[in-house]
Protein backbone atom coordinates (compact mmCIF):
# COMPACT_ATOMS: atom_id res chain seq x y z
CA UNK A 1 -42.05 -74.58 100.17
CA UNK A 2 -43.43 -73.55 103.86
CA UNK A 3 -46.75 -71.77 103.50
CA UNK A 4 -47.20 -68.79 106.07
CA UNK A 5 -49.32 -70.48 108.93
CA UNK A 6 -46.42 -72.85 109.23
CA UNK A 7 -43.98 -70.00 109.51
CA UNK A 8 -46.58 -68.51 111.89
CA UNK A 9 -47.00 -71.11 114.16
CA UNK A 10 -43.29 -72.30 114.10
CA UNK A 11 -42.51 -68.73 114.68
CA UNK A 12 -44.87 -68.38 117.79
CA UNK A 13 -43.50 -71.90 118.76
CA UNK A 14 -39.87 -70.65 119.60
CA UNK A 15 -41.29 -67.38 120.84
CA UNK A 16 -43.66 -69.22 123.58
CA UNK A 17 -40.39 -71.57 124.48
CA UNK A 18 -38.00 -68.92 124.80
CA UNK A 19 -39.89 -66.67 126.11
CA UNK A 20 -42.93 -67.97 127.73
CA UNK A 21 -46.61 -67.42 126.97
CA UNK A 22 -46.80 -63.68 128.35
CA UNK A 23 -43.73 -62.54 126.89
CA UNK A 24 -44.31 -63.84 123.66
CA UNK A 25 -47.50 -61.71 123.58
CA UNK A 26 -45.93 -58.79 125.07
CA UNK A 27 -43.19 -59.11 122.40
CA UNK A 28 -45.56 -59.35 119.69
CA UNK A 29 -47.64 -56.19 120.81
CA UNK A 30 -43.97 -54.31 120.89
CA UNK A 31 -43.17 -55.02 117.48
CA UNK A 32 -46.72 -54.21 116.36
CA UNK A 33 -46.83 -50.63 118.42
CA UNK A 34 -43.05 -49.73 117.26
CA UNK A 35 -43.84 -50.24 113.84
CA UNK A 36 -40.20 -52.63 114.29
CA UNK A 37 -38.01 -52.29 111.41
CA UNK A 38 -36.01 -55.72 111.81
CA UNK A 39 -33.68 -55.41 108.51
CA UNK A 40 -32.87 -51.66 109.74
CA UNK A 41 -32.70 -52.79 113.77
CA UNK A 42 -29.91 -55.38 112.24
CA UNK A 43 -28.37 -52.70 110.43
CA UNK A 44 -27.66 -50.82 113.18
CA UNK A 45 -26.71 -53.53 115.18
CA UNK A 46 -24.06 -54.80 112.79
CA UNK A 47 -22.79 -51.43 111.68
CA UNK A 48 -21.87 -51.01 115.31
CA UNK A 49 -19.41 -54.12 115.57
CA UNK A 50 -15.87 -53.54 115.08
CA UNK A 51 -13.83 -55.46 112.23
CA UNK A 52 -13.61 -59.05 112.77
CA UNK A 53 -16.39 -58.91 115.46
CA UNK A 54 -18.84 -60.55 113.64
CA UNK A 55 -16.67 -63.75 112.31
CA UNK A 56 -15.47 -64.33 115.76
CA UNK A 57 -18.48 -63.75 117.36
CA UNK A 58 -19.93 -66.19 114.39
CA UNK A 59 -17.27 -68.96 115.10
CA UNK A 60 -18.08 -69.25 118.79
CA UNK A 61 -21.81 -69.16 117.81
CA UNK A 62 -20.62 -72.41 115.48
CA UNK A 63 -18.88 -73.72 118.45
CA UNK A 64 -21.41 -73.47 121.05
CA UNK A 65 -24.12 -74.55 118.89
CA UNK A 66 -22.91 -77.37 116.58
CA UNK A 67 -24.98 -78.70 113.77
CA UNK A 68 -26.73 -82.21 115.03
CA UNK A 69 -27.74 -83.77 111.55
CA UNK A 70 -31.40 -83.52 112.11
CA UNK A 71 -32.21 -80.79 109.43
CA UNK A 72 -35.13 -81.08 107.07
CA UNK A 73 -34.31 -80.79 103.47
CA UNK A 74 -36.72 -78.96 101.58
């Protein structure tokens, strides 16, 4: 099992690559100040999609990202 400052630092590692050093931070201090709901946020999001939306919009997800073989099994 992953302890927490692995998930932390993984975490901050994909924020700081996709989003750079600043905006990571900024990002961070956004969630914190909003008191961000995440599970509700997603909620919302997916209530608003229309039948279907979601599989096809999951299948070209698949497509456009295909699985390499280079996952870690825990």
């Amino acid at each position: 099992m992953i302890n927490t400052v692995d998930i932390l630092n993984r975490g901050m590692e994909c924020l700081t690559e996709g989003l750079g050093v600043v905006e990571a931070e900024q990002f961070i201090s956004v969630i914190i100040r909003e008191r961000f709901d995440y599970t509700r946020w997603q909620r919302e999001y997916f209530d608003g999609l229309a039948p279907g939306e979601f599989h096809d919009k999951a299948i070209k997800y698949a497509k456009d990202h295909p699985y390499n073989g280079d996952a870690e099994r825990l």
